[in-house]
PDB file of N, CA and C in Angstrom:
ATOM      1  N   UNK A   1      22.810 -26.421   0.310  1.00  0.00           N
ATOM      2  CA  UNK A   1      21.911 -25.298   0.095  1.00  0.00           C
ATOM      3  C   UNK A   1      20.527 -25.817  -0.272  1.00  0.00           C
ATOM      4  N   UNK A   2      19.569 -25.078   0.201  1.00  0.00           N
ATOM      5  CA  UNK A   2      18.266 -25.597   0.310  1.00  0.00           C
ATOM      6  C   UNK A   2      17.228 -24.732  -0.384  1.00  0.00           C
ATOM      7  N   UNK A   3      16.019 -25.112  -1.076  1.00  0.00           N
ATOM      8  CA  UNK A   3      15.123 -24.490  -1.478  1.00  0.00           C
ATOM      9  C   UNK A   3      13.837 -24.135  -0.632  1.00  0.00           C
ATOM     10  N   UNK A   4      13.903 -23.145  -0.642  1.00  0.00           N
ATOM     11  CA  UNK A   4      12.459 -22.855   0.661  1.00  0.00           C
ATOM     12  C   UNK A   4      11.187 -22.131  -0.329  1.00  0.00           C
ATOM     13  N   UNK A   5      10.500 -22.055  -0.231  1.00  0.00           N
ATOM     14  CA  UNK A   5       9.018 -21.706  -0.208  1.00  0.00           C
ATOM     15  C   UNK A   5       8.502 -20.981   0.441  1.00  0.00           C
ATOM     16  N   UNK A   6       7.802 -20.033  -0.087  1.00  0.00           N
ATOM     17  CA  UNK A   6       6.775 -18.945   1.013  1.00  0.00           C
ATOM     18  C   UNK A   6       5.579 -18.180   0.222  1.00  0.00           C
ATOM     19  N   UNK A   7       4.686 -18.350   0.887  1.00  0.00           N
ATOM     20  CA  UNK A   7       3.748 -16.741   0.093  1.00  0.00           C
ATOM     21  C   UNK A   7       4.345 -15.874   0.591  1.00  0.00           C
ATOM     22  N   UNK A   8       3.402 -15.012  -0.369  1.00  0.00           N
ATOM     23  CA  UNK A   8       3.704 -13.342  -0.639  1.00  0.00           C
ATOM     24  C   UNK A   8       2.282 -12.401  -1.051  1.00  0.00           C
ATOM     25  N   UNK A   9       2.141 -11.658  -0.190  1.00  0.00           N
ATOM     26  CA  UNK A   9       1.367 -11.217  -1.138  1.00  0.00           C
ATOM     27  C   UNK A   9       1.361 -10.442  -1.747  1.00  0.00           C
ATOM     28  N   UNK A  10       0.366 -10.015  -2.810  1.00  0.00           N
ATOM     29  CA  UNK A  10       0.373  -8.894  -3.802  1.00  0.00           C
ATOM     30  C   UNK A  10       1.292  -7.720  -3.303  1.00  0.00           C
ATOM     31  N   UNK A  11       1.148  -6.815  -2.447  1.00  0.00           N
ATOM     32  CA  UNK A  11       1.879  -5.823  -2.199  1.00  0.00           C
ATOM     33  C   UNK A  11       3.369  -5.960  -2.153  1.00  0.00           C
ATOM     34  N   UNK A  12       3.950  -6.844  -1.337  1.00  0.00           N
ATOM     35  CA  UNK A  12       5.024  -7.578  -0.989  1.00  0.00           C
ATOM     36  C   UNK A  12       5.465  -7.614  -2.138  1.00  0.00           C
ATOM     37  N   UNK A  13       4.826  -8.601  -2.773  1.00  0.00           N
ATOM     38  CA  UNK A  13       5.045  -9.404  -4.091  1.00  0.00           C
ATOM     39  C   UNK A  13       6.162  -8.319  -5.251  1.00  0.00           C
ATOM     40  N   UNK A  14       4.621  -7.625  -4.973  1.00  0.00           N
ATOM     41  CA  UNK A  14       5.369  -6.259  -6.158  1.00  0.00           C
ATOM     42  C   UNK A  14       6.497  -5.420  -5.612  1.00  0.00           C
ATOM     43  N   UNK A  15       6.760  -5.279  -4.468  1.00  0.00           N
ATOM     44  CA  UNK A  15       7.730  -4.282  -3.793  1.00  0.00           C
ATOM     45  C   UNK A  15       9.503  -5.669  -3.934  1.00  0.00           C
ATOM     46  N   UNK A  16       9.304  -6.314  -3.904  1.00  0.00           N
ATOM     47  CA  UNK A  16      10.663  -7.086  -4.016  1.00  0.00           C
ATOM     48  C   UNK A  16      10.505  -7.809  -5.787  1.00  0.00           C
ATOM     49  N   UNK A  17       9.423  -7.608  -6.592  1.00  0.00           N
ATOM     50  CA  UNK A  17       9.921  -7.636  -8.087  1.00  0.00           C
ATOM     51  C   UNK A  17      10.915  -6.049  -8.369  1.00  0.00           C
ATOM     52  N   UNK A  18      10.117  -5.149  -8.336  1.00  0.00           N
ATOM     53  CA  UNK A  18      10.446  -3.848  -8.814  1.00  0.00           C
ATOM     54  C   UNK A  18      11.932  -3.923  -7.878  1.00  0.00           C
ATOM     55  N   UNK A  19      12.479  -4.395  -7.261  1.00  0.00           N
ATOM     56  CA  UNK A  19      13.747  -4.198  -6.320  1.00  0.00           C
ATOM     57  C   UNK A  19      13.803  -3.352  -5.225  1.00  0.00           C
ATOM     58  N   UNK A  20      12.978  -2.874  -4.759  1.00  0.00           N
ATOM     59  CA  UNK A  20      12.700  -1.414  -3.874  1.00  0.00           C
ATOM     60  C   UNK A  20      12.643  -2.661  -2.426  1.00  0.00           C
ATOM     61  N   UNK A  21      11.863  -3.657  -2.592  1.00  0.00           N
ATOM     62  CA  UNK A  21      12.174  -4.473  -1.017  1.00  0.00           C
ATOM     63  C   UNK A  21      13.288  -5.790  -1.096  1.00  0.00           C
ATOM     64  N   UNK A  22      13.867  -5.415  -0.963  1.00  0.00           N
ATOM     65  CA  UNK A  22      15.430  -5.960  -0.072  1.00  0.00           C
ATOM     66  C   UNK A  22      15.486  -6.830   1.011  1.00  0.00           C
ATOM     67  N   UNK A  23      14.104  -7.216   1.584  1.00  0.00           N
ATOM     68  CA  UNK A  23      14.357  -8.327   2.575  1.00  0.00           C
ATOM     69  C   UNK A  23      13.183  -8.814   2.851  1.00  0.00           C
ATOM     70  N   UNK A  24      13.115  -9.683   3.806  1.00  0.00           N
ATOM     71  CA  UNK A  24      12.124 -10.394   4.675  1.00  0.00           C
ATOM     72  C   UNK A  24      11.937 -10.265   6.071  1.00  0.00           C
ATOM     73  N   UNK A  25      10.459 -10.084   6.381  1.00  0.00           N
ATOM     74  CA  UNK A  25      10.323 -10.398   8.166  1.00  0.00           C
ATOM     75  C   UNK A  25       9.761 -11.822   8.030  1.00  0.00           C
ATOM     76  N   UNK A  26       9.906 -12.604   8.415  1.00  0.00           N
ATOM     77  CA  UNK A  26       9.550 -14.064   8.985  1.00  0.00           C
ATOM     78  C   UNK A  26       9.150 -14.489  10.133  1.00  0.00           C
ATOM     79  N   UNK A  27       8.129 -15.097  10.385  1.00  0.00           N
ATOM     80  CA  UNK A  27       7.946 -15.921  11.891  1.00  0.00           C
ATOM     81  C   UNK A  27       9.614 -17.388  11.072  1.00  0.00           C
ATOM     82  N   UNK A  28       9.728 -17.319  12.677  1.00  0.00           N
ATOM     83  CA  UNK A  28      11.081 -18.464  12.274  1.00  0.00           C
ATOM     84  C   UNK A  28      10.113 -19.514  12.413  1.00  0.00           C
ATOM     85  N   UNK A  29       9.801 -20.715  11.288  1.00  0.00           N
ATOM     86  CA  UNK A  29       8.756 -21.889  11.555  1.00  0.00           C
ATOM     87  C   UNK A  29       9.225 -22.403  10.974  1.00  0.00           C
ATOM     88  N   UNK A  30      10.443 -22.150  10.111  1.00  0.00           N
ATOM     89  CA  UNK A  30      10.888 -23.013   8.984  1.00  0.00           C
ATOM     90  C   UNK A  30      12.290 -22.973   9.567  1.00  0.00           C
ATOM     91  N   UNK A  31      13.240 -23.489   8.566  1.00  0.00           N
ATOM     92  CA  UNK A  31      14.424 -23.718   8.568  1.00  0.00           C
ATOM     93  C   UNK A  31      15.101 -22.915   7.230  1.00  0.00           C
ATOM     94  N   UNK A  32      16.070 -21.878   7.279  1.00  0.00           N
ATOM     95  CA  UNK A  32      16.492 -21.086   6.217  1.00  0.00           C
ATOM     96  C   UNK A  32      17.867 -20.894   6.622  1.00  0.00           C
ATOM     97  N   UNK A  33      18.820 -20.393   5.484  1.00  0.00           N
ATOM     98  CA  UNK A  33      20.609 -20.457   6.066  1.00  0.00           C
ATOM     99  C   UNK A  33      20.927 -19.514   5.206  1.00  0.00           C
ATOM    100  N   UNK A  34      22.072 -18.691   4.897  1.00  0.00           N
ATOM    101  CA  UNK A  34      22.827 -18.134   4.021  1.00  0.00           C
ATOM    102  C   UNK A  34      22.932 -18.838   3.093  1.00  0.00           C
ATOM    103  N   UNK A  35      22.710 -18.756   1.534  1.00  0.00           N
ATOM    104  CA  UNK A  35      23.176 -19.842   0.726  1.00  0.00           C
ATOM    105  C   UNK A  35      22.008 -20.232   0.234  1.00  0.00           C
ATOM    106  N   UNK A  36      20.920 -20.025   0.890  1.00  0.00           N
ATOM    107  CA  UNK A  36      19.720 -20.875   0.357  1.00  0.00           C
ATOM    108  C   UNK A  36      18.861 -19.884  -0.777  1.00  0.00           C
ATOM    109  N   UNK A  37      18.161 -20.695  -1.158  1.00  0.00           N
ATOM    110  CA  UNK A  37      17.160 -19.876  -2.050  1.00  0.00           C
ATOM    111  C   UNK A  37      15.850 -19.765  -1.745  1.00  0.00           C
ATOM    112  N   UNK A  38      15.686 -18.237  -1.649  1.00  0.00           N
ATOM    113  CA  UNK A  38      13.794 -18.340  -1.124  1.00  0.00           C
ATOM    114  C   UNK A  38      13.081 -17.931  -2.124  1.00  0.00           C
ATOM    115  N   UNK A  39      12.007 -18.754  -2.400  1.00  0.00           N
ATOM    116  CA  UNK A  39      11.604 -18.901  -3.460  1.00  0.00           C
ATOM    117  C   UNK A  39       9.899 -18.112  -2.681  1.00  0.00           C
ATOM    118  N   UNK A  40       9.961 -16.818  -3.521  1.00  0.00           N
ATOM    119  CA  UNK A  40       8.408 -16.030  -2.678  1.00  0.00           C
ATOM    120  C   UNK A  40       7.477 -16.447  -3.968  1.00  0.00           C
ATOM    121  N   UNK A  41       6.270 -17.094  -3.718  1.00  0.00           N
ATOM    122  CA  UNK A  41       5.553 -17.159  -4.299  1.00  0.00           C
ATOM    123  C   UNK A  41       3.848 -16.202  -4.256  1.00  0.00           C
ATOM    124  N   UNK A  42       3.255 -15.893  -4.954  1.00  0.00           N
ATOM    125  CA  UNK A  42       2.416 -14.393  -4.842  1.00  0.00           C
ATOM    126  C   UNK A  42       1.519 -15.457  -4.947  1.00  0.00           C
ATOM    127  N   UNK A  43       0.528 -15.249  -3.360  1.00  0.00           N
ATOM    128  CA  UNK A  43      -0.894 -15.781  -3.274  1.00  0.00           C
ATOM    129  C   UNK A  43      -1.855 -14.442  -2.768  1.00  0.00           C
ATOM    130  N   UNK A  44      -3.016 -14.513  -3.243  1.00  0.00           N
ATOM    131  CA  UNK A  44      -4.056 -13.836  -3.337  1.00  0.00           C
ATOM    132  C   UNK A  44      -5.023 -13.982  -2.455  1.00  0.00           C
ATOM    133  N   UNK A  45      -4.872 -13.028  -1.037  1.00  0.00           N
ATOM    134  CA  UNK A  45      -5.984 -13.409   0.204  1.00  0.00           C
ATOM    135  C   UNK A  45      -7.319 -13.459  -0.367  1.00  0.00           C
ATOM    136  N   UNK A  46      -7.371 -12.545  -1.308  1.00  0.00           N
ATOM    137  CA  UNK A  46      -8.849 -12.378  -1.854  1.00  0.00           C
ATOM    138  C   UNK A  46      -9.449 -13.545  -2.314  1.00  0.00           C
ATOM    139  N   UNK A  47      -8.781 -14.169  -3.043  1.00  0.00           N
ATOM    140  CA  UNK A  47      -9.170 -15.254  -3.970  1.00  0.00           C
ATOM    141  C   UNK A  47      -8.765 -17.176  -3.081  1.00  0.00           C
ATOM    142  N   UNK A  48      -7.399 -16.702  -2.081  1.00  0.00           N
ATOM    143  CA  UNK A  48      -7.200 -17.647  -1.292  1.00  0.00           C
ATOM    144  C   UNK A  48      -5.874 -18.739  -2.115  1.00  0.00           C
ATOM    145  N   UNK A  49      -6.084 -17.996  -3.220  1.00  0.00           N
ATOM    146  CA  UNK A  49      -5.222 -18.811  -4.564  1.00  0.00           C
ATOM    147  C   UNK A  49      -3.499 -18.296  -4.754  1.00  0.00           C
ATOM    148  N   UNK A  50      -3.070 -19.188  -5.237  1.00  0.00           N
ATOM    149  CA  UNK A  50      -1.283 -18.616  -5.781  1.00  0.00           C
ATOM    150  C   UNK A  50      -1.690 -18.074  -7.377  1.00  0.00           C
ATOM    151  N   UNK A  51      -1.285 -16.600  -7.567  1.00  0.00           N
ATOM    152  CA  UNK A  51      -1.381 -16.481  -8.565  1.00  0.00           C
ATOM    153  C   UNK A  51      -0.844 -17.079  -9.989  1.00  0.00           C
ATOM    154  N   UNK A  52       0.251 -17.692  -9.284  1.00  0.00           N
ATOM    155  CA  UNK A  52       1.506 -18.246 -10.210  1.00  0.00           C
ATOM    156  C   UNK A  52       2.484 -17.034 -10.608  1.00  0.00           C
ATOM    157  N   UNK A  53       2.744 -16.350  -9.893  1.00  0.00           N
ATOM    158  CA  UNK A  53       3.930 -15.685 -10.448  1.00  0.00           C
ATOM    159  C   UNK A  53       4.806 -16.366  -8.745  1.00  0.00           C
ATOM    160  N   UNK A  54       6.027 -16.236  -9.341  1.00  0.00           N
ATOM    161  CA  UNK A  54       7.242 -16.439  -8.471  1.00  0.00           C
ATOM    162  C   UNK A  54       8.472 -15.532  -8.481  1.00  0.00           C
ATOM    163  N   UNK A  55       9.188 -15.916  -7.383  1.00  0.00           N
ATOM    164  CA  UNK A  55      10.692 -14.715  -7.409  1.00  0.00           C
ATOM    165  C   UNK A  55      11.507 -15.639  -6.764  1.00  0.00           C
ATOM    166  N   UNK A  56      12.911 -16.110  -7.146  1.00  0.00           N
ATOM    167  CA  UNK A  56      13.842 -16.717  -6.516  1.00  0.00           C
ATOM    168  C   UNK A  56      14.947 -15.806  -6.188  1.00  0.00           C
ATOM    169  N   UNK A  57      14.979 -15.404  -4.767  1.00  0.00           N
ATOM    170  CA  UNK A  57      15.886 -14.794  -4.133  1.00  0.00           C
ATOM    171  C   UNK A  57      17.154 -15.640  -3.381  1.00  0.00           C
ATOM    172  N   UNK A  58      19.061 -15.516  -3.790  1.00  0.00           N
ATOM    173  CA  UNK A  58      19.512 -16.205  -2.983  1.00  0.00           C
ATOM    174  C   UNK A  58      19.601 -15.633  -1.387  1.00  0.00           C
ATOM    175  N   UNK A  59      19.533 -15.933  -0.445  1.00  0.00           N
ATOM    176  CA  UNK A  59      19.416 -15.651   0.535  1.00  0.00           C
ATOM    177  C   UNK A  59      21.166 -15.088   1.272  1.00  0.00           C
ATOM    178  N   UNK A  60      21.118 -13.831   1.737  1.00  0.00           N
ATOM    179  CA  UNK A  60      22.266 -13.429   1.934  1.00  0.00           C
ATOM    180  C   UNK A  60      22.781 -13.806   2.980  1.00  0.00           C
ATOM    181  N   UNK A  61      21.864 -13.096   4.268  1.00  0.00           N
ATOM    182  CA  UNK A  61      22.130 -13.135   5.656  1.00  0.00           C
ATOM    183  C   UNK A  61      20.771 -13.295   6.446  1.00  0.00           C
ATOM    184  N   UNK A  62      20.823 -13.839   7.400  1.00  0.00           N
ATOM    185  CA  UNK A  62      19.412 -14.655   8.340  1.00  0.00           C
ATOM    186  C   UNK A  62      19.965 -13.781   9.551  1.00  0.00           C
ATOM    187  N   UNK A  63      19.060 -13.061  10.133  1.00  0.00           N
ATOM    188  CA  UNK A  63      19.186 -13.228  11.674  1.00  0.00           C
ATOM    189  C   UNK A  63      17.857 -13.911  12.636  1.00  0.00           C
ATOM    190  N   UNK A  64      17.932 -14.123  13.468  1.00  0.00           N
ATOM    191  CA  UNK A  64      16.968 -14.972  14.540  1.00  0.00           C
ATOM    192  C   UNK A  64      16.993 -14.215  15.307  1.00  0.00           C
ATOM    193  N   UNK A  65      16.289 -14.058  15.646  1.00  0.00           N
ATOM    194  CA  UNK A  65      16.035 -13.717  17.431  1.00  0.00           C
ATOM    195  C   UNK A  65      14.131 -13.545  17.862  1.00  0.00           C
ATOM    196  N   UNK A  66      14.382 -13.601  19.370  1.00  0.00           N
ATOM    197  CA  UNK A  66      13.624 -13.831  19.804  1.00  0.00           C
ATOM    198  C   UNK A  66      12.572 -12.390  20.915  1.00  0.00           C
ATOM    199  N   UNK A  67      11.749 -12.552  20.743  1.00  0.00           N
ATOM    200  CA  UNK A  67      10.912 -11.532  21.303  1.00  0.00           C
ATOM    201  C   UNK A  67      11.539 -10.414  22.891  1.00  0.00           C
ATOM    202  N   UNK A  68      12.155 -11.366  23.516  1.00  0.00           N
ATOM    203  CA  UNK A  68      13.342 -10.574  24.753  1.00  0.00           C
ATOM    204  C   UNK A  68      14.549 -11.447  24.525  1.00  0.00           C
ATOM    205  N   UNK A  69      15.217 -11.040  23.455  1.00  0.00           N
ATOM    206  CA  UNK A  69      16.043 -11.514  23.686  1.00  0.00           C
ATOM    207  C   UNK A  69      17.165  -9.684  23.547  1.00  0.00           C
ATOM    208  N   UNK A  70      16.790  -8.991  23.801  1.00  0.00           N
ATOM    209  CA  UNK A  70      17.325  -7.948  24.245  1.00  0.00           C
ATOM    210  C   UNK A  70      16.715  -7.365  25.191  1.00  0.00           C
ATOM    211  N   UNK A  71      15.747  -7.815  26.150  1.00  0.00           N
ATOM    212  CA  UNK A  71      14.969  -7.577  27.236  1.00  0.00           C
ATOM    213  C   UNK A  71      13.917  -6.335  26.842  1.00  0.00           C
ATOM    214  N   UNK A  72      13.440  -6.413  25.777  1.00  0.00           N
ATOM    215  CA  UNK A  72      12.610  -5.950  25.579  1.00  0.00           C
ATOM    216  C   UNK A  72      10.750  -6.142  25.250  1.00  0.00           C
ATOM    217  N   UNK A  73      10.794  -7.259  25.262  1.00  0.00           N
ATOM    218  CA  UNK A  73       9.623  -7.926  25.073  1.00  0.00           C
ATOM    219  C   UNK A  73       8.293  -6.991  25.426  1.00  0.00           C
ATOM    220  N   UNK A  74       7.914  -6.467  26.210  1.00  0.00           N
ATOM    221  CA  UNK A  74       6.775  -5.926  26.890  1.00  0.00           C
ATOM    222  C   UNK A  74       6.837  -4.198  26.038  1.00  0.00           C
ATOM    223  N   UNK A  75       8.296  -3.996  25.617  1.00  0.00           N
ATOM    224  CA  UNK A  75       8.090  -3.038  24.090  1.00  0.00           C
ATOM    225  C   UNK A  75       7.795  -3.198  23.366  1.00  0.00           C
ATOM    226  N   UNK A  76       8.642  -4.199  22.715  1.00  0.00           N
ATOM    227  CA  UNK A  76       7.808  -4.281  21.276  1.00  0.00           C
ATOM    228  C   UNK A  76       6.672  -5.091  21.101  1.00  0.00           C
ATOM    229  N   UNK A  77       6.071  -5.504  22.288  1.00  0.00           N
ATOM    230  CA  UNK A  77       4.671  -6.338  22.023  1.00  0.00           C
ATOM    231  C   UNK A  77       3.696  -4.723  22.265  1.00  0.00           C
ATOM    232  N   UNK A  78       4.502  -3.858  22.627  1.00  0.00           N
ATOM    233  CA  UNK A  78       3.772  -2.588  22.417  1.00  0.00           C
ATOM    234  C   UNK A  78       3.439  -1.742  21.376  1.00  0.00           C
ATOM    235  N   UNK A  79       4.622  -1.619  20.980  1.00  0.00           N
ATOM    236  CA  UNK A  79       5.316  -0.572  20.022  1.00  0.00           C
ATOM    237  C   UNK A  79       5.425  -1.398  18.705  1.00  0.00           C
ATOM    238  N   UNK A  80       5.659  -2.224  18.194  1.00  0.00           N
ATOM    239  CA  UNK A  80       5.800  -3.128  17.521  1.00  0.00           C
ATOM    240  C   UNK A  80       7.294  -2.956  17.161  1.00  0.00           C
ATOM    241  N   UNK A  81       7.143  -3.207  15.615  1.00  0.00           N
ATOM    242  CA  UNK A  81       8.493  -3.673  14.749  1.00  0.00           C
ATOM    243  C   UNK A  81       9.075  -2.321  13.960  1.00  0.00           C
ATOM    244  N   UNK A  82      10.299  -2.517  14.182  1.00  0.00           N
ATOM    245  CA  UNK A  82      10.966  -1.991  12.114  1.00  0.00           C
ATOM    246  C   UNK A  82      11.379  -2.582  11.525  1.00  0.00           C
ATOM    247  N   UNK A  83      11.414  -2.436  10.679  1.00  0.00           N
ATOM    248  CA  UNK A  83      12.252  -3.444  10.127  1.00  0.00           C
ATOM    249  C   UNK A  83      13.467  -2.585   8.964  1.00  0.00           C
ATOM    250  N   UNK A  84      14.312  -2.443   9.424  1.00  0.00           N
ATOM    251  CA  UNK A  84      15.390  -1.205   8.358  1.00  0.00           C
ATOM    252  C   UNK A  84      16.240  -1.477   7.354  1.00  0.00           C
ATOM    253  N   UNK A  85      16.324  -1.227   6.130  1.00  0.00           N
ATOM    254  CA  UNK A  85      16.782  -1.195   5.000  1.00  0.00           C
ATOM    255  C   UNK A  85      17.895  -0.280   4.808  1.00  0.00           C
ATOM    256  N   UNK A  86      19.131  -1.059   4.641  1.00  0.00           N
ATOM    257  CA  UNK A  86      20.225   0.044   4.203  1.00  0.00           C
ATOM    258  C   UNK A  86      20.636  -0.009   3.508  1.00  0.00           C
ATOM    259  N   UNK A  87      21.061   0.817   2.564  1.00  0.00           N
ATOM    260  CA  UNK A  87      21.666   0.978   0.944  1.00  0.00           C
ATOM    261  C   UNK A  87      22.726   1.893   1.389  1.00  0.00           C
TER     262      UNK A  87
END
């Protein structure tokens, strides 16, 4: 199990302290697994700086995929994303 790293920003930041955000969208650039710990760290576009606050999340479930990899590509480079939360 591995420790990963990421910004966050302010908005983000605050929506997965308070518990209300439940996940991540990611460009895949890194390497992440079930098991691991993502460690979101809160940086400040404004300032360009890490504020120093942090959140260590263990990581539940990863999915991957790729832009057509349900032959949709030329949609959602339209339409964009969701990204859905279920409780």
């Amino acid at each position: 199990m591995s420790e990963v790293k990421k910004k966050i920003w302010p908005g983000g930041f605050e929506a997965v302290a308070s518990g209300k955000k439940k996940f991540e969208f990611r460009l895949a650039d890194f390497d992440v697994k079930e098991g691991d710990t993502l460690v979101l760290e809160e940086w400040d576009p404004a300032t360009k700086q890490y504020t120093g606050r942090k959140i260590e999340k263990k990581v539940g479930y990863v999915q991957k995929f790729g832009l057509d990899d349900y032959g949709q590509r030329r949609e959602l480079e339209e339409k964009g994303f969701y990204i859905i939360q279920l409780e």
